[in-house]
PDB file of N, CA and C in Angstrom:
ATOM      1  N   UNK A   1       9.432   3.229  23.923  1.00  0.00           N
ATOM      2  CA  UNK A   1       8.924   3.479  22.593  1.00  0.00           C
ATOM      3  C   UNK A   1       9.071   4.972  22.301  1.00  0.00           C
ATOM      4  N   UNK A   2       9.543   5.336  21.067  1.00  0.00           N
ATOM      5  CA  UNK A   2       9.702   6.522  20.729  1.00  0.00           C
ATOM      6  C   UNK A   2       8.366   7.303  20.286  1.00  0.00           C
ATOM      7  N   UNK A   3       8.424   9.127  20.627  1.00  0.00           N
ATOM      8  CA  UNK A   3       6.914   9.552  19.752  1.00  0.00           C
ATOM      9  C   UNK A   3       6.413   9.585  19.274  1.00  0.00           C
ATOM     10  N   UNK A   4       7.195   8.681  17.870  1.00  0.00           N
ATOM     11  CA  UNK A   4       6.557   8.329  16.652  1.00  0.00           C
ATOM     12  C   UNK A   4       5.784   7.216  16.389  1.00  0.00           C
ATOM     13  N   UNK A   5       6.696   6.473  17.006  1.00  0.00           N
ATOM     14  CA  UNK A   5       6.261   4.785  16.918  1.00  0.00           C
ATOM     15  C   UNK A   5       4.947   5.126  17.964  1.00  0.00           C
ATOM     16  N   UNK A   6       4.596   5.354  19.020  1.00  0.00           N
ATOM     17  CA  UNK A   6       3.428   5.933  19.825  1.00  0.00           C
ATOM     18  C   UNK A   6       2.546   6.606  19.357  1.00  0.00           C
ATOM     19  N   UNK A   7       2.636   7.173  18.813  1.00  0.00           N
ATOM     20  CA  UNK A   7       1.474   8.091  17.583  1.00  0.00           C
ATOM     21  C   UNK A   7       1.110   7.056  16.643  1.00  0.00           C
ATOM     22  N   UNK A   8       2.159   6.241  16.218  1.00  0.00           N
ATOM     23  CA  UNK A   8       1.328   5.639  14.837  1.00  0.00           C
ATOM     24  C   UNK A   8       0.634   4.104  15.732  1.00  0.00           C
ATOM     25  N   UNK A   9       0.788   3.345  16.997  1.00  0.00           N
ATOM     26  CA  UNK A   9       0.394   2.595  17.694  1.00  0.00           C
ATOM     27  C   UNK A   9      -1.267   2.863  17.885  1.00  0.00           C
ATOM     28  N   UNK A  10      -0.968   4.320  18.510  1.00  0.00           N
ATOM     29  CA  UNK A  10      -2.488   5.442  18.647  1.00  0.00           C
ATOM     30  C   UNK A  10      -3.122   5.018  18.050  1.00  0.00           C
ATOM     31  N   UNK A  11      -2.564   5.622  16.493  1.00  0.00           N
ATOM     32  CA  UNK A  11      -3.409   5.416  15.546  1.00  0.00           C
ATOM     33  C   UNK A  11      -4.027   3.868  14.905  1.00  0.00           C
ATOM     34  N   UNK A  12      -3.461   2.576  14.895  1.00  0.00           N
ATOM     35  CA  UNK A  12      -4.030   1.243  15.033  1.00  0.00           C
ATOM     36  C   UNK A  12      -4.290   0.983  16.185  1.00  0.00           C
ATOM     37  N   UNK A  13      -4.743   1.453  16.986  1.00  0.00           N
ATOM     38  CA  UNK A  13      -5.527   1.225  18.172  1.00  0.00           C
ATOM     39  C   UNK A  13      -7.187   2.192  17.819  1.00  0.00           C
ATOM     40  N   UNK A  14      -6.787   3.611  17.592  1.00  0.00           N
ATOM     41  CA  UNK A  14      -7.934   3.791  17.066  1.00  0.00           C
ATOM     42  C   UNK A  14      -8.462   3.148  16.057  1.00  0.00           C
ATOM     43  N   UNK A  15      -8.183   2.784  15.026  1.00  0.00           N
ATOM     44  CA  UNK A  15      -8.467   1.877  13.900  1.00  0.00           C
ATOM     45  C   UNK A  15      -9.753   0.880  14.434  1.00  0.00           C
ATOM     46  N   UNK A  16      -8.665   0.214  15.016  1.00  0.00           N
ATOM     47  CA  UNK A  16      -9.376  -0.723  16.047  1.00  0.00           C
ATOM     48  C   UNK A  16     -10.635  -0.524  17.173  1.00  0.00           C
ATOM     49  N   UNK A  17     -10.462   0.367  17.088  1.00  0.00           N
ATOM     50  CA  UNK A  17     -11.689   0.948  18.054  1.00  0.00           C
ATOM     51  C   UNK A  17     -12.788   1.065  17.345  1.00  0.00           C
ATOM     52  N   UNK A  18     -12.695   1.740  15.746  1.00  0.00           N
ATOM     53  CA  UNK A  18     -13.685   1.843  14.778  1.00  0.00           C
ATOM     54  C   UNK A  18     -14.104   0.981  14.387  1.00  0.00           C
ATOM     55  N   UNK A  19     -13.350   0.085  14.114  1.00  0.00           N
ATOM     56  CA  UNK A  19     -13.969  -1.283  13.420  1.00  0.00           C
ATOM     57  C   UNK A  19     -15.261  -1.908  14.873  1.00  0.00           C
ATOM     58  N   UNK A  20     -14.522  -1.791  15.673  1.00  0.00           N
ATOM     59  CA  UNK A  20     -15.259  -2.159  16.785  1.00  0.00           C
ATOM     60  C   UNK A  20     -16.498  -1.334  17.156  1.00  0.00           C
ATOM     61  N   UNK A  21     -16.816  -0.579  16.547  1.00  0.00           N
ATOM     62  CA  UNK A  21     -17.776   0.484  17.039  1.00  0.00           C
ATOM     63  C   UNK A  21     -18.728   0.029  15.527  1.00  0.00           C
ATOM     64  N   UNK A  22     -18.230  -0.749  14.548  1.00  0.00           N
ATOM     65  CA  UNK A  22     -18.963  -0.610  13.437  1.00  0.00           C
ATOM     66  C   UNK A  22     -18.464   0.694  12.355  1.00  0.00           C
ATOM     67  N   UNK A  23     -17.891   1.233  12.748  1.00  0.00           N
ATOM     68  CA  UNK A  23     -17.681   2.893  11.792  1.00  0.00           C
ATOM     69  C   UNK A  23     -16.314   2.721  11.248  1.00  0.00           C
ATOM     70  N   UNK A  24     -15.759   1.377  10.765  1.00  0.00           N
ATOM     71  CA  UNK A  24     -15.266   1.477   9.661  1.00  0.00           C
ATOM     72  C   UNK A  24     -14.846  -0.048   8.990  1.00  0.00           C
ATOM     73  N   UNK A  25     -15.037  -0.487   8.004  1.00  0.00           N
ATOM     74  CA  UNK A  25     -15.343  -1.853   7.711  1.00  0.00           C
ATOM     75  C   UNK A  25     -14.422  -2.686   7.546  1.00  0.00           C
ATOM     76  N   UNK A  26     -14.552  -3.876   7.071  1.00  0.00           N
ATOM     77  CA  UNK A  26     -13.151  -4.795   7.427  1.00  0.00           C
ATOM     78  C   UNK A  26     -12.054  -4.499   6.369  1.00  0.00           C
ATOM     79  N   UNK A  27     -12.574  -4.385   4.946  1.00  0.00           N
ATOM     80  CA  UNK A  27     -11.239  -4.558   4.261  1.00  0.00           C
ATOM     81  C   UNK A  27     -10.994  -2.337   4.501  1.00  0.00           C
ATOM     82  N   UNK A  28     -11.052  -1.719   4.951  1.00  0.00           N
ATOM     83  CA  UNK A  28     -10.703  -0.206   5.371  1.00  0.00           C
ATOM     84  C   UNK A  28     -10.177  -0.560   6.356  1.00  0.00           C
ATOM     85  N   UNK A  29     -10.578  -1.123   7.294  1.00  0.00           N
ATOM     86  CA  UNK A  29      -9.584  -1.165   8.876  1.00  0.00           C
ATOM     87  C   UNK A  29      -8.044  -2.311   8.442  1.00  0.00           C
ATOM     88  N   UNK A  30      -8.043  -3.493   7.450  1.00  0.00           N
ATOM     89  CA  UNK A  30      -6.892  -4.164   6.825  1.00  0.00           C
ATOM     90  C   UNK A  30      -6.012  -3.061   6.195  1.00  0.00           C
ATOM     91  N   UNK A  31      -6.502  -2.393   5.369  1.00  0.00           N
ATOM     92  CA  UNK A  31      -6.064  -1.124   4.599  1.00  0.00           C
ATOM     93  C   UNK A  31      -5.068  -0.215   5.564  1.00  0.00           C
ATOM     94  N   UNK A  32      -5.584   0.577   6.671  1.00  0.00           N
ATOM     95  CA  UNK A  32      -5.416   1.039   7.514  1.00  0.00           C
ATOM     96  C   UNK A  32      -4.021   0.577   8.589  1.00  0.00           C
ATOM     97  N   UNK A  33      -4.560  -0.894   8.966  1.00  0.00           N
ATOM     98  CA  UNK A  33      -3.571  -1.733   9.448  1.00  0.00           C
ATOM     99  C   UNK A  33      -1.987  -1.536   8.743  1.00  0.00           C
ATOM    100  N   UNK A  34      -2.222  -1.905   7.150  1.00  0.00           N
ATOM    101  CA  UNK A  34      -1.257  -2.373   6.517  1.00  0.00           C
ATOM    102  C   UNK A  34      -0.747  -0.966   6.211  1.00  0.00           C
ATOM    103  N   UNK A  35      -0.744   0.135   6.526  1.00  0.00           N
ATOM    104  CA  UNK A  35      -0.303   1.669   6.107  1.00  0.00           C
ATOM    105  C   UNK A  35       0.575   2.140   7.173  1.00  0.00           C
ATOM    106  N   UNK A  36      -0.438   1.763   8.220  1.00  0.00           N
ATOM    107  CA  UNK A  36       0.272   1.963   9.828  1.00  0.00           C
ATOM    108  C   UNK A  36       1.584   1.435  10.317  1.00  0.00           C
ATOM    109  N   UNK A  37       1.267  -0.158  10.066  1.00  0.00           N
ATOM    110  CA  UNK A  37       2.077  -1.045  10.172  1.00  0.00           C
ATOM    111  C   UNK A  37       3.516  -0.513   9.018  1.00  0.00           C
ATOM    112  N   UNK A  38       3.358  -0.328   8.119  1.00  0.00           N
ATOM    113  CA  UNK A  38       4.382   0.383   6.604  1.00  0.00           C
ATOM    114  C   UNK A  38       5.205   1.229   7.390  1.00  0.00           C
ATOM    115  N   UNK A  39       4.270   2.087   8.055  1.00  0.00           N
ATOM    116  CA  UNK A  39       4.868   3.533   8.603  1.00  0.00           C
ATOM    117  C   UNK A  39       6.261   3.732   9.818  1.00  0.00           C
ATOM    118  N   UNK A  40       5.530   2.215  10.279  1.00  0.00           N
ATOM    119  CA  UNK A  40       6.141   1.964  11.640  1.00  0.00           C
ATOM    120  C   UNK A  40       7.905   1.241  11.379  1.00  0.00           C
ATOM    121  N   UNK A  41       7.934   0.975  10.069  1.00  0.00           N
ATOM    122  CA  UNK A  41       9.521   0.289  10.389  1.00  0.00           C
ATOM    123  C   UNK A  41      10.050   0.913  10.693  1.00  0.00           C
ATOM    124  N   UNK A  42      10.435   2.028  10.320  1.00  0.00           N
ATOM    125  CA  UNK A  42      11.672   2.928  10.782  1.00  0.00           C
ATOM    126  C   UNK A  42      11.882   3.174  12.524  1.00  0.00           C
ATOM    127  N   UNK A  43      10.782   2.904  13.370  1.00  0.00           N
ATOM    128  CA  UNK A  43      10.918   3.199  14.418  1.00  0.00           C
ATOM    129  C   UNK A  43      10.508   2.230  15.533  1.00  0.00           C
ATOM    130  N   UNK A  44      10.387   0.983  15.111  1.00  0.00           N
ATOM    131  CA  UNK A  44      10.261  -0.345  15.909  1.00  0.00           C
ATOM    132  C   UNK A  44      10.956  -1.365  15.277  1.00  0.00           C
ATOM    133  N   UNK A  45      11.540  -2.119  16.460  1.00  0.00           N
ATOM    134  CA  UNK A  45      12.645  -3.848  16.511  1.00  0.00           C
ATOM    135  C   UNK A  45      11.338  -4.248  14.940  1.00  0.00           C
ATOM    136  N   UNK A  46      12.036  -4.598  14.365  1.00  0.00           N
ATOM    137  CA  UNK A  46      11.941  -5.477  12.949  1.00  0.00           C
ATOM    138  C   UNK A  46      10.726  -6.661  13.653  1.00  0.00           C
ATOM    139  N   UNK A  47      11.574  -7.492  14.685  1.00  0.00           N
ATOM    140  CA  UNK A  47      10.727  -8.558  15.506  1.00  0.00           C
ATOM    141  C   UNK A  47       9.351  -8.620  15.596  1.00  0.00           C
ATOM    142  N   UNK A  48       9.216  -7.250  16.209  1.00  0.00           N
ATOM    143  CA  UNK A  48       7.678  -6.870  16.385  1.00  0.00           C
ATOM    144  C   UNK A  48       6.843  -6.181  15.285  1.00  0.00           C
ATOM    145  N   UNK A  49       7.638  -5.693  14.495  1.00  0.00           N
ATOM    146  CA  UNK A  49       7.002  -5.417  13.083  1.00  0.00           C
ATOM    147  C   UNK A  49       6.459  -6.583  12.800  1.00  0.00           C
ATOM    148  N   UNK A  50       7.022  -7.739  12.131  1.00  0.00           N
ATOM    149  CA  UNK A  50       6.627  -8.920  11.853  1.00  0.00           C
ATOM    150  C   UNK A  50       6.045  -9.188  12.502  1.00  0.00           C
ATOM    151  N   UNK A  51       5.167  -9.516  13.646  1.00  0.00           N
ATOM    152  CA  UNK A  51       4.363  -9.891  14.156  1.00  0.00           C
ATOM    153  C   UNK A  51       3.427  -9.079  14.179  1.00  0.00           C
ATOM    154  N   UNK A  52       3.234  -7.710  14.032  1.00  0.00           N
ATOM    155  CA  UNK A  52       2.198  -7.077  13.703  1.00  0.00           C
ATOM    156  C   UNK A  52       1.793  -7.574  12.270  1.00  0.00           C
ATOM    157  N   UNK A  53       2.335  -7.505  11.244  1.00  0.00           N
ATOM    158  CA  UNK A  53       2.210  -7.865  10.002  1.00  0.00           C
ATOM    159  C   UNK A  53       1.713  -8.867   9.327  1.00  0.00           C
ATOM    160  N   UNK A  54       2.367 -10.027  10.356  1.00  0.00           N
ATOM    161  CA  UNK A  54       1.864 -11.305   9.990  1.00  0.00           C
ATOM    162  C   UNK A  54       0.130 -10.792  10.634  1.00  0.00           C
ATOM    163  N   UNK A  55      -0.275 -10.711  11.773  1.00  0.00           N
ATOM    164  CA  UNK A  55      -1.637 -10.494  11.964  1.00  0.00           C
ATOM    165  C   UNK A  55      -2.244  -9.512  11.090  1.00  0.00           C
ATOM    166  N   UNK A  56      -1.560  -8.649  10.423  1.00  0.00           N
ATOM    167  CA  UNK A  56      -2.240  -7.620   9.276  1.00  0.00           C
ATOM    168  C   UNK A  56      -2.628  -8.137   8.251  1.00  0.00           C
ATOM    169  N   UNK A  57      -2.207  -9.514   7.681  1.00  0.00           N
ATOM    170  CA  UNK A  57      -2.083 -10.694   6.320  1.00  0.00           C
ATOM    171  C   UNK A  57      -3.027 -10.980   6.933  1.00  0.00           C
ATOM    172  N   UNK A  58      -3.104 -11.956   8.148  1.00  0.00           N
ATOM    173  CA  UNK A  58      -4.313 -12.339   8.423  1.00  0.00           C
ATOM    174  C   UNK A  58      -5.657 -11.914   8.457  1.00  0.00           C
ATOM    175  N   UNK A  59      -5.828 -10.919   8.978  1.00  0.00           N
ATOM    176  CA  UNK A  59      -6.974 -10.180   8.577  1.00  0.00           C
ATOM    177  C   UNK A  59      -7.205  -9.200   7.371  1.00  0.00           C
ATOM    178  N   UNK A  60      -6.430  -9.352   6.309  1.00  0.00           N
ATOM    179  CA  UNK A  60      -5.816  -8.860   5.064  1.00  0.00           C
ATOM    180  C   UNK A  60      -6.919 -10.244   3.916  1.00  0.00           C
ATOM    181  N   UNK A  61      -6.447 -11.475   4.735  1.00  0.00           N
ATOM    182  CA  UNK A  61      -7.302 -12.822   3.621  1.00  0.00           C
ATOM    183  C   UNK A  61      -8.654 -12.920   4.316  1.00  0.00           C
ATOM    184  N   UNK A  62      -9.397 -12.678   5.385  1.00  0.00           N
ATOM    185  CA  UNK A  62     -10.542 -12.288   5.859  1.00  0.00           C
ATOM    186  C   UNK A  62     -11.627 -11.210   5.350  1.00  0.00           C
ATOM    187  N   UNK A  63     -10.476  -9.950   5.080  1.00  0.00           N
ATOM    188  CA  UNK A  63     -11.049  -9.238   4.541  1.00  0.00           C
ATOM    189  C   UNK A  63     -11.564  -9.621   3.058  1.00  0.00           C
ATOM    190  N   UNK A  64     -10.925 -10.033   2.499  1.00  0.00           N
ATOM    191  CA  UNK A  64     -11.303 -10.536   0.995  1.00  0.00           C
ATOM    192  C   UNK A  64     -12.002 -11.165   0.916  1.00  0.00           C
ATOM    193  N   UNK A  65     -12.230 -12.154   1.571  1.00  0.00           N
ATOM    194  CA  UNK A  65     -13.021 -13.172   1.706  1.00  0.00           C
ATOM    195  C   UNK A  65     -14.536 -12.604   2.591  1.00  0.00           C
ATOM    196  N   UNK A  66     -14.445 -11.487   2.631  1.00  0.00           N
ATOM    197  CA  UNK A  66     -15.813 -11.359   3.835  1.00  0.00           C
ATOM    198  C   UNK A  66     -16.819 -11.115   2.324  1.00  0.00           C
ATOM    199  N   UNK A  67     -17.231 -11.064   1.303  1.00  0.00           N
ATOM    200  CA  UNK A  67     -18.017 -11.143   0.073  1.00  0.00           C
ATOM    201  C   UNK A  67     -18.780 -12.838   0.190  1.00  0.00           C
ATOM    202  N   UNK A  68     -20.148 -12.774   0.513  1.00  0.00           N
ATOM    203  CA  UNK A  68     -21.129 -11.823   0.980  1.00  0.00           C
ATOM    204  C   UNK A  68     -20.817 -11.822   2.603  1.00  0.00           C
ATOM    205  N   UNK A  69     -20.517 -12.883   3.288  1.00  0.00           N
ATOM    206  CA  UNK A  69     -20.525 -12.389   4.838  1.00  0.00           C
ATOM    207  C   UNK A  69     -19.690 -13.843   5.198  1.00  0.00           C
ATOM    208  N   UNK A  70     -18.899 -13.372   6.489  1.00  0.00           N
ATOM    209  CA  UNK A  70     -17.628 -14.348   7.105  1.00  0.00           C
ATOM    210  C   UNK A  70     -18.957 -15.763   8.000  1.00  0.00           C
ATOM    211  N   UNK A  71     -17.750 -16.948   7.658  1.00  0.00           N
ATOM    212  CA  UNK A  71     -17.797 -17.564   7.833  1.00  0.00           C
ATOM    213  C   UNK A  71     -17.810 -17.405   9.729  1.00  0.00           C
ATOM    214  N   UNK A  72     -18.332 -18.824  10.233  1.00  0.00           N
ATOM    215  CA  UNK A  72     -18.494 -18.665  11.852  1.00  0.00           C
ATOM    216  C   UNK A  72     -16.769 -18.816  12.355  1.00  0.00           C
ATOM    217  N   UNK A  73     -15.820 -19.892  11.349  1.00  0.00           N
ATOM    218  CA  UNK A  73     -14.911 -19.824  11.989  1.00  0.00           C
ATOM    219  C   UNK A  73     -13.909 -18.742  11.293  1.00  0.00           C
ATOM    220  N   UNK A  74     -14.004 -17.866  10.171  1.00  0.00           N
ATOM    221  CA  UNK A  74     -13.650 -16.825   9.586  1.00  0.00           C
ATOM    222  C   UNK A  74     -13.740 -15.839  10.577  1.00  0.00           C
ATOM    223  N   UNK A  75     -14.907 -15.499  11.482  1.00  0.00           N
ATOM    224  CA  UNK A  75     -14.774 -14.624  12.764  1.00  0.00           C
ATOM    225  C   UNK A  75     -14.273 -14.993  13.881  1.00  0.00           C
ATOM    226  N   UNK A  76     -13.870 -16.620  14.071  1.00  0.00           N
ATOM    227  CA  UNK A  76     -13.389 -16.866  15.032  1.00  0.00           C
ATOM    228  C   UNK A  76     -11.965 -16.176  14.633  1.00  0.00           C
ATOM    229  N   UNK A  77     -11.240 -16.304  13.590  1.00  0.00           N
ATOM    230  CA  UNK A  77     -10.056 -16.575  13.444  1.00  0.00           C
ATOM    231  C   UNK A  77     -10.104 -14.872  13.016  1.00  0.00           C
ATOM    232  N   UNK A  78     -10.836 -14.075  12.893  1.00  0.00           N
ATOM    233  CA  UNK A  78     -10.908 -12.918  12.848  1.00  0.00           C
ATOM    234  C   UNK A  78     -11.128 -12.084  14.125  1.00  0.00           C
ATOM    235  N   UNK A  79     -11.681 -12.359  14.925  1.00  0.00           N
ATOM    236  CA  UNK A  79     -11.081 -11.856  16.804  1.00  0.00           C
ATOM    237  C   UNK A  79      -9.899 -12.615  17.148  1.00  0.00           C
ATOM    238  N   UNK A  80      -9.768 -13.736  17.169  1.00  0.00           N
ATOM    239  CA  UNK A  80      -8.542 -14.290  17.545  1.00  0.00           C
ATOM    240  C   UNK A  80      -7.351 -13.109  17.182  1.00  0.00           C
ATOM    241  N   UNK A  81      -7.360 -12.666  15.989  1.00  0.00           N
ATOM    242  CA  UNK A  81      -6.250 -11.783  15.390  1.00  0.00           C
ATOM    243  C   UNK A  81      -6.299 -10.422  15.927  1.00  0.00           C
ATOM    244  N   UNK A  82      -7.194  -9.852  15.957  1.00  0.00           N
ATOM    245  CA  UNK A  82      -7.549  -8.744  16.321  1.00  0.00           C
ATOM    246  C   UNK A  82      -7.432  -8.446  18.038  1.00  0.00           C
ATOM    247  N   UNK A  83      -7.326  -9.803  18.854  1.00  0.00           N
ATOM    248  CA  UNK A  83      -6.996  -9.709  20.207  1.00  0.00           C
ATOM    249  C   UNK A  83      -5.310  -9.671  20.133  1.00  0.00           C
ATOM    250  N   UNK A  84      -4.718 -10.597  19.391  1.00  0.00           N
ATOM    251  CA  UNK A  84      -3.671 -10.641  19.435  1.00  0.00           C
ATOM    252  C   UNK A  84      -2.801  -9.032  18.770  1.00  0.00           C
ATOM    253  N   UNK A  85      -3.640  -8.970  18.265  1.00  0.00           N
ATOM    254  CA  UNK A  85      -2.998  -7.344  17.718  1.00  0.00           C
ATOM    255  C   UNK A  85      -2.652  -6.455  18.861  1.00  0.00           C
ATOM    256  N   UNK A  86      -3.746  -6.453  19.606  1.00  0.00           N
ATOM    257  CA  UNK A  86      -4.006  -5.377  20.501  1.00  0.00           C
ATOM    258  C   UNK A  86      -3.032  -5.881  21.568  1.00  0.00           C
ATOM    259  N   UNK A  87      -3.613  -7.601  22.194  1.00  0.00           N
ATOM    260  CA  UNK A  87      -1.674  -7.786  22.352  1.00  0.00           C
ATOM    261  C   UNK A  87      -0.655  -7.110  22.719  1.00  0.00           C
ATOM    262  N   UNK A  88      -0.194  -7.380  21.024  1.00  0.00           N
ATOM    263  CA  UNK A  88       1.082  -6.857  21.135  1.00  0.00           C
ATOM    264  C   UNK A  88       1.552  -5.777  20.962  1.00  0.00           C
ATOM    265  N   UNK A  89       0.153  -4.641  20.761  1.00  0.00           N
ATOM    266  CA  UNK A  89       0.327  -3.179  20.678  1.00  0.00           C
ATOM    267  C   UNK A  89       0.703  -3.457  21.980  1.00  0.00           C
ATOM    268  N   UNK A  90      -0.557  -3.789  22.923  1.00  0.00           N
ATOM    269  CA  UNK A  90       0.257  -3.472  24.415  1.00  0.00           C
ATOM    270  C   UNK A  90       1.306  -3.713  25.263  1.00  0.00           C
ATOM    271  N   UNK A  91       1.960  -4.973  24.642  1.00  0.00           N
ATOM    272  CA  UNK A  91       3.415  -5.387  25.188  1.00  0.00           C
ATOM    273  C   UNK A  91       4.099  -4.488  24.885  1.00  0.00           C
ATOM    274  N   UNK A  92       4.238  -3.676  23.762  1.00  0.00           N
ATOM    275  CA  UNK A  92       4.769  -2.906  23.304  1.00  0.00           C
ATOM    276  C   UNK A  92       5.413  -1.498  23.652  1.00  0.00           C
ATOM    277  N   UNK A  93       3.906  -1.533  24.691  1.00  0.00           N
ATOM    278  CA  UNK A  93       3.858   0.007  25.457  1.00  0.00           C
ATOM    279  C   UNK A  93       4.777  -0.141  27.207  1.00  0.00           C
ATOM    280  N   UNK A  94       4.747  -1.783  27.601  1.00  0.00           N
ATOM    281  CA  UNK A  94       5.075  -1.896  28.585  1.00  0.00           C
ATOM    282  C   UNK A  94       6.971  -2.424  28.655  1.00  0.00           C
TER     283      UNK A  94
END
């Protein structure tokens, strides 16, 4: 992986860390996702773009939908994504 594509990984991993800590909320961490993810074509296989992306949509219609508060299987299917993110950040690195 190149320094760039690694810096901006960093950075949706920290993302991810915030949301997880509570200190930054769902549709800001989707936001975030989908900027990162933007940033990153130029310097990652197309392949794995799309698969980041598609999980960025996903938690993209979660986020919208979290007005007043997520459903039990809305959070299932909202860690489900958010493991898989992290995933494939980390296949990524290896």
């Amino acid at each position: 992986m190149d320094m760039c594509a690694r810096f901006i990984t960093d950075g949706i991993r920290d993302a991810l860390t915030h949301y997880h800590r509570d200190d930054l909320p769902l549709h800001r961490l989707s936001w975030e996702l989908h900027t990162r993810i933007d940033t990153l074509v130029p310097h990652a296989p197309s392949v794995w773009v799309d698969q980041l992306r598609d999980l960025q949509r996903r938690i993209a219609a979660l986020a919208t939908a979290e007005t007043p508060a997520l459903t039990e299987s809305e959070h299932h299917t909202l860690d489900e994504s958010l493991t898989l993110l992290a995933d494939v950040l980390n296949l990524a690195n290896n």
